[in-house]
N, C-alpha and C. Protein backbone atom coordinates (compact mmCIF):
# COMPACT_ATOMS: atom_id res chain seq x y z
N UNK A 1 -20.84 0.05 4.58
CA UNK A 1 -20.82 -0.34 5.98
C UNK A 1 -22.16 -0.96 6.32
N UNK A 2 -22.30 -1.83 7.11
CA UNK A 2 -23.39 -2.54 7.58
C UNK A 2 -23.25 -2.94 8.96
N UNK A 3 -23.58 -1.99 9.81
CA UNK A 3 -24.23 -2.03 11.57
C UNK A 3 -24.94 -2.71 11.43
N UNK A 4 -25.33 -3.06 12.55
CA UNK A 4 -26.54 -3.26 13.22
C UNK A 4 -27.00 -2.26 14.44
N UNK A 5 -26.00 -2.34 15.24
CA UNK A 5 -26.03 -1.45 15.97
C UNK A 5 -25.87 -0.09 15.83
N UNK A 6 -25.45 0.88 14.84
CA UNK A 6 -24.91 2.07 14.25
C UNK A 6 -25.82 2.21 13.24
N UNK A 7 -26.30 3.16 13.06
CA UNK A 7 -26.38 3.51 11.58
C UNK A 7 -25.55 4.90 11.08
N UNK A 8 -24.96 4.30 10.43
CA UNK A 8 -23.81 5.28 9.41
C UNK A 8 -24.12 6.41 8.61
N UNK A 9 -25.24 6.14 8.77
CA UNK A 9 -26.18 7.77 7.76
C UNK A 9 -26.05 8.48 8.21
N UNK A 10 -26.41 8.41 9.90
CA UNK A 10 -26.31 9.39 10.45
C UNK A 10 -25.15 10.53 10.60
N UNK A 11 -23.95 9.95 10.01
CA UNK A 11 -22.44 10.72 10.38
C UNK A 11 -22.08 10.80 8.46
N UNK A 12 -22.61 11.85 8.29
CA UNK A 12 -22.85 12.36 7.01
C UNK A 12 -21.12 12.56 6.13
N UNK A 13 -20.13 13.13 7.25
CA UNK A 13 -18.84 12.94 6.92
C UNK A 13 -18.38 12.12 6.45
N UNK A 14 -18.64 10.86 7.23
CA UNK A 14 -17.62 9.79 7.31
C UNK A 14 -18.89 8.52 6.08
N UNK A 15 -19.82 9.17 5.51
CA UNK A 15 -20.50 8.45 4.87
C UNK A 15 -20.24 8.74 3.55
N UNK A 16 -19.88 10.19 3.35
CA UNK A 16 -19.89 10.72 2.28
C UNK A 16 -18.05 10.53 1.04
N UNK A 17 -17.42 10.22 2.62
CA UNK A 17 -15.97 10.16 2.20
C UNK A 17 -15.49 8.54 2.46
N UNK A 18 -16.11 8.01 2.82
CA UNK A 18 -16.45 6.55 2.08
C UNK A 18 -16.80 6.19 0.87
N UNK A 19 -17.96 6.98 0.27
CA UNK A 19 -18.39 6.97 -0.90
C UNK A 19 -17.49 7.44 -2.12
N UNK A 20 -16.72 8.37 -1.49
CA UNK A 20 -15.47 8.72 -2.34
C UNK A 20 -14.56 8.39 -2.25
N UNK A 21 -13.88 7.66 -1.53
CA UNK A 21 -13.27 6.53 -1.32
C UNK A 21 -13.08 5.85 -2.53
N UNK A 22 -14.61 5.34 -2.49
CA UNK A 22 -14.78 3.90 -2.96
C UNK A 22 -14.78 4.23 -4.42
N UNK A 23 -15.38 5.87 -4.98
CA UNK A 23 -15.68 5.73 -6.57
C UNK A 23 -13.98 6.25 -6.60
N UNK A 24 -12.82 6.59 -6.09
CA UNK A 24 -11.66 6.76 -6.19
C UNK A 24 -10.83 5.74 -6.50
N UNK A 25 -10.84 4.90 -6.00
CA UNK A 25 -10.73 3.38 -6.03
C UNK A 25 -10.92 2.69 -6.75
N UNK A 26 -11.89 2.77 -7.24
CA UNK A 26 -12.38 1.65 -8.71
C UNK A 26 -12.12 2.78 -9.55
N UNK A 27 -12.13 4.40 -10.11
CA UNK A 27 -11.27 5.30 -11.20
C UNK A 27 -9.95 4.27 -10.93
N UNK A 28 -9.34 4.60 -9.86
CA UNK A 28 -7.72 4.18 -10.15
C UNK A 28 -7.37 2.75 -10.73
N UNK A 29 -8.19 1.75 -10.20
CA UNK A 29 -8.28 0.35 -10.74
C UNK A 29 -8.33 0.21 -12.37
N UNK A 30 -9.56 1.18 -12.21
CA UNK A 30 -9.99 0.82 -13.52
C UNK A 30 -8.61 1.44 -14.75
N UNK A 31 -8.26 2.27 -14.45
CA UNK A 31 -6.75 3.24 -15.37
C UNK A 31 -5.70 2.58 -15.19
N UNK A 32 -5.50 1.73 -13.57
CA UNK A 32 -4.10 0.63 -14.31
C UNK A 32 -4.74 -0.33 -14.75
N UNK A 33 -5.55 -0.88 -15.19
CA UNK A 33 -5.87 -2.20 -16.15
C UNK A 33 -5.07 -1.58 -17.27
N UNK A 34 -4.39 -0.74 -17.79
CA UNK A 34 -4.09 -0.05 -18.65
C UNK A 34 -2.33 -0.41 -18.59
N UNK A 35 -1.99 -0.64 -17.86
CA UNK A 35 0.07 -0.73 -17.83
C UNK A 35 -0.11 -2.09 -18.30
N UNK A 36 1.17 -2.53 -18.95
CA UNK A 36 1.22 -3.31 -20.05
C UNK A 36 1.86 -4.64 -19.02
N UNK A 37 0.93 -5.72 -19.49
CA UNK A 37 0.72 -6.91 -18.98
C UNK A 37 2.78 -7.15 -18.68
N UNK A 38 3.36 -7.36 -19.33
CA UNK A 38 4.62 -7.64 -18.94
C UNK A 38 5.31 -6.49 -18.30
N UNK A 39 4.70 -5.40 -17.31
CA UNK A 39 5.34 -4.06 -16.41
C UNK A 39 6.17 -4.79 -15.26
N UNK A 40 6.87 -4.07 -15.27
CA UNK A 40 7.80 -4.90 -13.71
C UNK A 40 6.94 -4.26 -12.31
N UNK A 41 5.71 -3.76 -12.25
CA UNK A 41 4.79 -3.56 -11.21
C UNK A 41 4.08 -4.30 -11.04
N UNK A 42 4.34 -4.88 -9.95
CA UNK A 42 3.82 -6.55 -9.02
C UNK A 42 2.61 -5.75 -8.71
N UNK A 43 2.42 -4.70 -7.80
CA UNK A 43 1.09 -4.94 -6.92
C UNK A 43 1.25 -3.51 -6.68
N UNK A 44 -0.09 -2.61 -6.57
CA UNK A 44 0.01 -1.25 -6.56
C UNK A 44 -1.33 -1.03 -5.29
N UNK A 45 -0.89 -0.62 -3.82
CA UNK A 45 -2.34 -0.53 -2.69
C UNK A 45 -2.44 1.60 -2.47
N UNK A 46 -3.40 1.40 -2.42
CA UNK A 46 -3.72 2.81 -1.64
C UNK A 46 -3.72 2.66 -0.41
N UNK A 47 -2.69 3.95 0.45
CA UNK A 47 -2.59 4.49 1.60
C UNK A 47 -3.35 5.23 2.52
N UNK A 48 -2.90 5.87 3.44
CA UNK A 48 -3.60 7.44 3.82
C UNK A 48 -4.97 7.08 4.20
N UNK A 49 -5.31 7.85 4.03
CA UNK A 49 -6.88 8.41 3.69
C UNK A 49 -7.76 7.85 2.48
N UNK A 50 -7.25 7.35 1.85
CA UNK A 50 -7.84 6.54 0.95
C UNK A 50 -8.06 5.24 1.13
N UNK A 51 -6.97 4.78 1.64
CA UNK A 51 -6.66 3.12 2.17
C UNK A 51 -7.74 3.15 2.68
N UNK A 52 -7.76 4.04 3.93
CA UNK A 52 -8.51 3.83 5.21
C UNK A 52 -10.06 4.56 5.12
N UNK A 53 -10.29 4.40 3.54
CA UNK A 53 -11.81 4.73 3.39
C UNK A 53 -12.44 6.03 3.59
N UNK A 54 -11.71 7.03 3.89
CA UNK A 54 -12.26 8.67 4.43
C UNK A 54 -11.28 9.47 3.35
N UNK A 55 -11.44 9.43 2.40
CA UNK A 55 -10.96 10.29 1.51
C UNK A 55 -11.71 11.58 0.97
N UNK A 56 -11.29 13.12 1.77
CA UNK A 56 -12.41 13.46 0.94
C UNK A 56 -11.72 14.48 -0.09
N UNK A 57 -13.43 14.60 -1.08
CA UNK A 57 -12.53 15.23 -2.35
C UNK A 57 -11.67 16.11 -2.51
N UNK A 58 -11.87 17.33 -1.82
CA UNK A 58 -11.04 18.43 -1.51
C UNK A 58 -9.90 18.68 -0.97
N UNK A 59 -9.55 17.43 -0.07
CA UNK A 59 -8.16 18.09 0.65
C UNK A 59 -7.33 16.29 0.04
N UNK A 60 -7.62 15.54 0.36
CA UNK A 60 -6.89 14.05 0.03
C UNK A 60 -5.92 14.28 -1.22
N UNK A 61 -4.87 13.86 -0.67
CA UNK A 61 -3.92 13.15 -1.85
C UNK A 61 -3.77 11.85 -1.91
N UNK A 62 -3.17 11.31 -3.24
CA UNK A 62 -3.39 9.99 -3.43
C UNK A 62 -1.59 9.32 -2.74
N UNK A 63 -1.93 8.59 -1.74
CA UNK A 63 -1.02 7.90 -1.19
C UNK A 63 -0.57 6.56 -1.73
N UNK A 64 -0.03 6.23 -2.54
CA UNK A 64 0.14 5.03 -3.72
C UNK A 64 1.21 4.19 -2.83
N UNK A 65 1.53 3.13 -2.58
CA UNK A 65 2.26 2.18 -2.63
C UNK A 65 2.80 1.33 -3.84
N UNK A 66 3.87 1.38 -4.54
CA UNK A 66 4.01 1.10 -5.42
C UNK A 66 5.03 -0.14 -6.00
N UNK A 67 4.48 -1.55 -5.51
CA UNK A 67 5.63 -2.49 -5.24
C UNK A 67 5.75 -3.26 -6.54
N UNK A 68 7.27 -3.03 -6.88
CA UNK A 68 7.77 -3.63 -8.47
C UNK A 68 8.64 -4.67 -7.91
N UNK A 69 8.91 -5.60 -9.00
CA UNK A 69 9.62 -6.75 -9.02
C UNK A 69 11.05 -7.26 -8.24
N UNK A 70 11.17 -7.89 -7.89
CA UNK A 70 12.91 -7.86 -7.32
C UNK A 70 13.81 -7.97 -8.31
N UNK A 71 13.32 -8.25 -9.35
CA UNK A 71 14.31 -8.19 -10.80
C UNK A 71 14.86 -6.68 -11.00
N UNK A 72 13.89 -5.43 -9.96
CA UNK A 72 14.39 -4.25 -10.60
C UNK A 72 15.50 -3.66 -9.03
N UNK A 73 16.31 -2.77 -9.42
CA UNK A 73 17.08 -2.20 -8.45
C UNK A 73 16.65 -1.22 -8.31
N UNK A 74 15.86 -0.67 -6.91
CA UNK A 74 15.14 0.14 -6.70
C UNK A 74 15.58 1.44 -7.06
N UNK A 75 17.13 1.78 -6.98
CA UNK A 75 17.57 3.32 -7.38
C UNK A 75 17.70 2.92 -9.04
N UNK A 76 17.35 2.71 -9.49
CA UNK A 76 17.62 2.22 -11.12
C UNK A 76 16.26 2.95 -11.92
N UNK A 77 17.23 3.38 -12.96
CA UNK A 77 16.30 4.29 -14.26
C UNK A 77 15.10 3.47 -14.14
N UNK A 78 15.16 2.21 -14.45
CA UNK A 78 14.21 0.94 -14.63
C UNK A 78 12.64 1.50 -13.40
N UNK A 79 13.12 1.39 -11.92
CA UNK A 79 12.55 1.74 -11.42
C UNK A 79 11.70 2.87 -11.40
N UNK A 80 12.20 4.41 -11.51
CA UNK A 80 12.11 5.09 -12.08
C UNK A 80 10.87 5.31 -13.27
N UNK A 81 11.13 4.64 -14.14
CA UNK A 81 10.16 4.66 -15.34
C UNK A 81 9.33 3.52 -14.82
N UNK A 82 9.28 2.86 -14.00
CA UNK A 82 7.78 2.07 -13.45
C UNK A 82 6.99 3.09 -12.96
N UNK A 83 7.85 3.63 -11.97
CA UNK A 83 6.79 4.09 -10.81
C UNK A 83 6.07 5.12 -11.52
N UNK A 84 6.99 5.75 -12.47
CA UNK A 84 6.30 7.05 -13.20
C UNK A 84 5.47 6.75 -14.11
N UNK A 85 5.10 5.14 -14.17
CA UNK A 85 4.33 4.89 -15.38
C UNK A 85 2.92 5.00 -15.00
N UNK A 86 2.81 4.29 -13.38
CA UNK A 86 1.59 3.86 -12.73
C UNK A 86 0.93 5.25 -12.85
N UNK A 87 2.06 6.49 -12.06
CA UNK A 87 1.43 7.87 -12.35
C UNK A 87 0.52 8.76 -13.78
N UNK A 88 1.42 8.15 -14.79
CA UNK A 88 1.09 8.09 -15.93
C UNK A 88 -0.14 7.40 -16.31
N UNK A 89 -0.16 6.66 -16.08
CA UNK A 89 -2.05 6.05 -16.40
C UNK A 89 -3.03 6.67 -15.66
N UNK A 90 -2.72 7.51 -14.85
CA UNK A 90 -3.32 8.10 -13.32
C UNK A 90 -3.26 9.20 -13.83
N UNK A 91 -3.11 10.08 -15.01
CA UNK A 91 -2.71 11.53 -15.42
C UNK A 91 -4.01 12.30 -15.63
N UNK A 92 -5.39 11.63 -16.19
CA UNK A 92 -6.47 11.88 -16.39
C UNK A 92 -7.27 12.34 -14.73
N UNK A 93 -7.70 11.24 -14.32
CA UNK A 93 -7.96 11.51 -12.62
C UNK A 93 -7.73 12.80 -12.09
N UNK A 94 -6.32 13.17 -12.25
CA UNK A 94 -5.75 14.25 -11.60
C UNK A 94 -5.45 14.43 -10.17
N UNK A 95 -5.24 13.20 -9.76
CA UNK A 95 -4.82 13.02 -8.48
C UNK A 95 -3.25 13.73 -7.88
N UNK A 96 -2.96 14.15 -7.11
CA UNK A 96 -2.14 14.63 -6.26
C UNK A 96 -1.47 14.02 -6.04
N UNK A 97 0.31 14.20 -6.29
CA UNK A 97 1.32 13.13 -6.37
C UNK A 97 1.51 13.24 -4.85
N UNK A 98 2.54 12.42 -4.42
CA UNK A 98 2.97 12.49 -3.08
C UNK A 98 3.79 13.49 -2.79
N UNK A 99 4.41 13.96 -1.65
CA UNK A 99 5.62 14.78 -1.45
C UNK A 99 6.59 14.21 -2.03
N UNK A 100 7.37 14.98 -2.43
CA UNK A 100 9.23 14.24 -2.86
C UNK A 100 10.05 13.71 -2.30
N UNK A 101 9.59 13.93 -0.40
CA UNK A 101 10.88 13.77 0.21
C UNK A 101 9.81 12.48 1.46
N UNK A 102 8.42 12.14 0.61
CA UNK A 102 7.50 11.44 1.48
C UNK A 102 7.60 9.91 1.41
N UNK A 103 6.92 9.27 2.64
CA UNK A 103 7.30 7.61 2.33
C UNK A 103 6.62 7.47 0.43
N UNK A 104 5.71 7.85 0.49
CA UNK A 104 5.16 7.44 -1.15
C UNK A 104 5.91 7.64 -2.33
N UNK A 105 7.07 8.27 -1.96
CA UNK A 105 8.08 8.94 -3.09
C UNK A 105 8.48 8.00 -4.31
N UNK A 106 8.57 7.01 -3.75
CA UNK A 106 9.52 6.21 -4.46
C UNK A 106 8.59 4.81 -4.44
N UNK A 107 8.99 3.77 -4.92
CA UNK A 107 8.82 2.60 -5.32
C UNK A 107 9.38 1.36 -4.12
N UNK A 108 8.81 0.24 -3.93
CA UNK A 108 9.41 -0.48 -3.22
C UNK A 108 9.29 -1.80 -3.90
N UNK A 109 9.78 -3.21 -3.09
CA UNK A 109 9.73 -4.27 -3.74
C UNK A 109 10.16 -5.23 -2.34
N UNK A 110 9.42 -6.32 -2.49
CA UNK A 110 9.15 -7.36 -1.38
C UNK A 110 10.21 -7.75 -0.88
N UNK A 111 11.12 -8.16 -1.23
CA UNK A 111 13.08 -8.09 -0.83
C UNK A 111 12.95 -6.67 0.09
N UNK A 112 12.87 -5.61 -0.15
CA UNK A 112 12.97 -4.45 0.47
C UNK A 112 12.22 -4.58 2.01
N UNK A 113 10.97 -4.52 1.46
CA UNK A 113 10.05 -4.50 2.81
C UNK A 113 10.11 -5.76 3.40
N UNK A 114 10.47 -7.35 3.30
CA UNK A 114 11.42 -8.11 4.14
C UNK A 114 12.47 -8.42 4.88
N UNK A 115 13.61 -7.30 3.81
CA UNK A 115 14.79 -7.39 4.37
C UNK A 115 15.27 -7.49 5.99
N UNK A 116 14.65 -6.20 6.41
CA UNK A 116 15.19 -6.04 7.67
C UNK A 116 14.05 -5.72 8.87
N UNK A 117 13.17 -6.54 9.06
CA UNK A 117 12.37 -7.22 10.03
C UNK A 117 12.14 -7.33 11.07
N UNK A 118 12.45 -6.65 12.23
CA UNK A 118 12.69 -6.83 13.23
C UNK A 118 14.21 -6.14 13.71
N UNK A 119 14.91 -5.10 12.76
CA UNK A 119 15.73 -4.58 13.11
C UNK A 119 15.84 -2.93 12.95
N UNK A 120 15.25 -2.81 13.81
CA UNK A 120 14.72 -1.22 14.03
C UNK A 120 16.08 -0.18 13.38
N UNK A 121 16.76 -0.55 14.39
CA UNK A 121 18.48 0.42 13.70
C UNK A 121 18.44 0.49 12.93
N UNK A 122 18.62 -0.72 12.05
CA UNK A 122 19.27 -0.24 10.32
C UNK A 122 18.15 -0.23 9.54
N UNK A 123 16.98 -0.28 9.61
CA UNK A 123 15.70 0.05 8.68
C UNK A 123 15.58 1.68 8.37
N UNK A 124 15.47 1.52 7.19
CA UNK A 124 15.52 2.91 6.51
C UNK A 124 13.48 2.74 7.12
N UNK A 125 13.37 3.98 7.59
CA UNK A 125 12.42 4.50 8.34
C UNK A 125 11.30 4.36 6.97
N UNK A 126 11.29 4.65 5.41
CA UNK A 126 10.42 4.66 4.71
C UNK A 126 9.58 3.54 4.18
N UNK A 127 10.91 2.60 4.62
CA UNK A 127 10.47 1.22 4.28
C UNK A 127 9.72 0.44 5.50
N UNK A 128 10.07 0.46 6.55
CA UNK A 128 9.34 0.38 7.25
C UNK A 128 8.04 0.74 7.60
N UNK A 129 7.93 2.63 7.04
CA UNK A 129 6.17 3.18 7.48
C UNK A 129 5.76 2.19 6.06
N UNK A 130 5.89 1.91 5.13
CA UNK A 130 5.20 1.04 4.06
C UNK A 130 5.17 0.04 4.14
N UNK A 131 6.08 -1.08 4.82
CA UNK A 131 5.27 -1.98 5.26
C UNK A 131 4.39 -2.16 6.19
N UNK A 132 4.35 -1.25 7.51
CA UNK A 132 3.62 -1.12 8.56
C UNK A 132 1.76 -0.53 7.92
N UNK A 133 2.28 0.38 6.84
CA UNK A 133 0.98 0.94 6.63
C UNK A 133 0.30 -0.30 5.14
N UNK A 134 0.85 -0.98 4.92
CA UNK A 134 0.14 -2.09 3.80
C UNK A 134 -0.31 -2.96 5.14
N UNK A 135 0.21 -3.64 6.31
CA UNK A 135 -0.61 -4.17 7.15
C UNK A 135 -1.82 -3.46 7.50
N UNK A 136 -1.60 -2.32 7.83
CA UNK A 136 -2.59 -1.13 8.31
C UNK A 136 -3.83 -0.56 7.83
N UNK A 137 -3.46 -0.14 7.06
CA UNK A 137 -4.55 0.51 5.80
C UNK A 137 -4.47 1.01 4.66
N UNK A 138 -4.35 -0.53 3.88
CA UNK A 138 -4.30 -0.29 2.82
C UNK A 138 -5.58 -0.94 1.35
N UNK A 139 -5.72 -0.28 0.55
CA UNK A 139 -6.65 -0.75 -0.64
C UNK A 139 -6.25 -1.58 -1.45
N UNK A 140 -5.92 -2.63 -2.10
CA UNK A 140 -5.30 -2.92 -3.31
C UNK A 140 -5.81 -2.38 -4.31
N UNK A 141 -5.31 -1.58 -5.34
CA UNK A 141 -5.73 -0.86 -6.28
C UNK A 141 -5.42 -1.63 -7.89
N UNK A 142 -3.92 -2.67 -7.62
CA UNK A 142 -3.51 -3.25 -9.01
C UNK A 142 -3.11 -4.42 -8.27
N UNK A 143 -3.19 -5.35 -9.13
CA UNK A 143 -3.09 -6.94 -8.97
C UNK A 143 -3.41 -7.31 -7.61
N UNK A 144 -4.55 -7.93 -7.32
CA UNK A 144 -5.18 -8.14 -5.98
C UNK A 144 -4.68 -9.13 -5.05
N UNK A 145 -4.28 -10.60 -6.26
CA UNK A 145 -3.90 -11.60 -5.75
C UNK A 145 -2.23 -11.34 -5.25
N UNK A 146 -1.37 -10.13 -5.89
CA UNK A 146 0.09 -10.42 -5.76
C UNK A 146 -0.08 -9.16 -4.14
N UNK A 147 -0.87 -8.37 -4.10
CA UNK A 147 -1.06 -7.64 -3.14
C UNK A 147 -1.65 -8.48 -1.67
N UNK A 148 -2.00 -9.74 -1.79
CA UNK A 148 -2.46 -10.64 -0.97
C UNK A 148 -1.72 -11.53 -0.57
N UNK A 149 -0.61 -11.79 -1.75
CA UNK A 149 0.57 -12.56 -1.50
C UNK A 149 1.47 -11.97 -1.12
N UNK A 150 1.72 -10.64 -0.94
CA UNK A 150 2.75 -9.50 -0.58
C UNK A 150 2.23 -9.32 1.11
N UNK A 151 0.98 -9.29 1.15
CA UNK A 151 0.50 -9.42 2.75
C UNK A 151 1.45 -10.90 3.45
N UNK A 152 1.16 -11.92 2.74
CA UNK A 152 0.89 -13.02 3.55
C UNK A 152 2.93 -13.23 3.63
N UNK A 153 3.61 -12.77 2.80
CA UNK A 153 4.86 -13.02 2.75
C UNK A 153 5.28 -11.97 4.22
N UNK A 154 4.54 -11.19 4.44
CA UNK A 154 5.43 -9.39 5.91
C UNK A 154 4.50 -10.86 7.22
N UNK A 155 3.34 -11.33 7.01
CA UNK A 155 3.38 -12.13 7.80
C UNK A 155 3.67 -12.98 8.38
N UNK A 156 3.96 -14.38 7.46
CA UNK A 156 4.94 -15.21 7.59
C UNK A 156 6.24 -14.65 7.83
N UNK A 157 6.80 -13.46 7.61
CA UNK A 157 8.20 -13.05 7.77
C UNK A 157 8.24 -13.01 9.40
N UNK A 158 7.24 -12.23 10.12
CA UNK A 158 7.05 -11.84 11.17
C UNK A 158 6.97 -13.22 11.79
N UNK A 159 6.28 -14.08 11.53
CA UNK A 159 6.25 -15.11 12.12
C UNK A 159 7.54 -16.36 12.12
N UNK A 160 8.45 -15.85 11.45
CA UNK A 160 8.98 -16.97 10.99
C UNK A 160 10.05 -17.40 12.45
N UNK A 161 10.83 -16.65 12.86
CA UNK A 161 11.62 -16.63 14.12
C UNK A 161 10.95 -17.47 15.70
N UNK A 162 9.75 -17.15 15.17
CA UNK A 162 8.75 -17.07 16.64
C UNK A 162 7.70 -18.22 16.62
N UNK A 163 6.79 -17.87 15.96
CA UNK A 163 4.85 -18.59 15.76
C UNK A 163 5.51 -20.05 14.97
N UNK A 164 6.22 -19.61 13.97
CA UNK A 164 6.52 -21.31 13.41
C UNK A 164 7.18 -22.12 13.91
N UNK A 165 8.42 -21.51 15.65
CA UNK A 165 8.88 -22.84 15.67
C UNK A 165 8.14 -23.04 17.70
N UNK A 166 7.67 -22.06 17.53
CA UNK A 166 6.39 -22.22 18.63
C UNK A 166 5.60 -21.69 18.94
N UNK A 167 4.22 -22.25 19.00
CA UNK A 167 2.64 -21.43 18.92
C UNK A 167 2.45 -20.99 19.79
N UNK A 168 3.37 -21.14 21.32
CA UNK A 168 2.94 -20.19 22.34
C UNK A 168 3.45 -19.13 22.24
N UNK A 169 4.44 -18.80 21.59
CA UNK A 169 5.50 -17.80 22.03
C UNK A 169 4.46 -16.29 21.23
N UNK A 170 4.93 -15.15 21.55
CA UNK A 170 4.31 -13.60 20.84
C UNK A 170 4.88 -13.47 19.74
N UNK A 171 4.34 -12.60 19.31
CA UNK A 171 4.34 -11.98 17.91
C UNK A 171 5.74 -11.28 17.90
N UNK A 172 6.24 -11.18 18.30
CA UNK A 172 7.28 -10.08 19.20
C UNK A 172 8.31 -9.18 18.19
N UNK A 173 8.41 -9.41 16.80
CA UNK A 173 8.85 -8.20 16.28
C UNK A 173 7.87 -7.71 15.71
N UNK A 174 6.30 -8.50 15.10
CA UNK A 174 5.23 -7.51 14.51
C UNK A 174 4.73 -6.83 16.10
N UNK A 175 4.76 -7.15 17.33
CA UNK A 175 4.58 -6.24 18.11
C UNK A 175 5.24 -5.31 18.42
N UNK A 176 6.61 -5.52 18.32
CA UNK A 176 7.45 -4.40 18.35
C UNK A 176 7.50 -3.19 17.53
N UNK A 177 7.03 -3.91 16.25
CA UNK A 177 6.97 -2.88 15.27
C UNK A 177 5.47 -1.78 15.37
């Protein structure tokens, strides 16, 4: 962090769980350089408390976002043995899986978190807190550039109804959302 106005030393908490954050972050980076160049895992961000830089050692679990290919069918063995792979390179660390029944549970993929956009009803509620929380606060932890292109695709999506076919008009389903 760099104030000018603040200095951040002073708030010893929020300095210290930054710092762990950050050496959390580059461990996890550094262990998926490790999944095998042809994996059907596009782009892997940290959530939570980690995303959002205040991770501290003792109580944090690792909140993974875990977005694989549209080639895979998300309830599919295939899937399955991705998501459990990323975990798998992550076995050393000893990080804290997600809940079972939590948005982090499972795996997603850009078809998914596009699909349904602006339609509150039929959005399965998990897919939604994961795309809302990759706008929000998230780290990229694996492939930086497809995690940047996975941003810019929930944006343009948001925009596409509205901002592209006029610049006055609102944001009005990313505000809604």
């Amino acid at each position: 962090w760099n104030f000018k106005s603040i200095n951040m030393d002073q708030y010893e908490s929020l300095t210290t769980n930054w710092h762990n954050s950050k050496e959390l972050i580059e461990k996890i980076r550094e262990k998926l350089t490790n999944l095998p160049k042809n994996s059907n895992i596009k782009t892997v961000a940290a959530a939570g408390s980690l995303g959002r830089m205040e991770a501290c050692n003792d109580t944090s679990d690792a909140d993974l976002i875990i977005v694989l290919s549209d080639d895979i069918e998300l309830d599919s063995e295939k899937a399955t043995e991705a998501y459990e792979e990323v975990w798998k390179c992550l076995d050393d660390i000893q990080l804290e899986k997600p809940k079972s029944d939590g948005v982090f549970s499972t795996p997603t993929n850009k078809t998914e978190l596009l699909n349904l956009i602006g339609d509150a009803r039929k959005e399965n509620y998990k897919v939604f807190a994961k795309r809302l929380l990759l706008l929000l606060e998230t780290q990229p932890v694996y492939d930086n550039e497809e995690y940047d292109n996975l941003l810019s695709s929930i944006i343009d999506k948001y925009a596409e109804e509205y901002i592209k076919e006029d610049s006055k008009k609102e944001w009005t389903f990313l505000l809604n959302d």
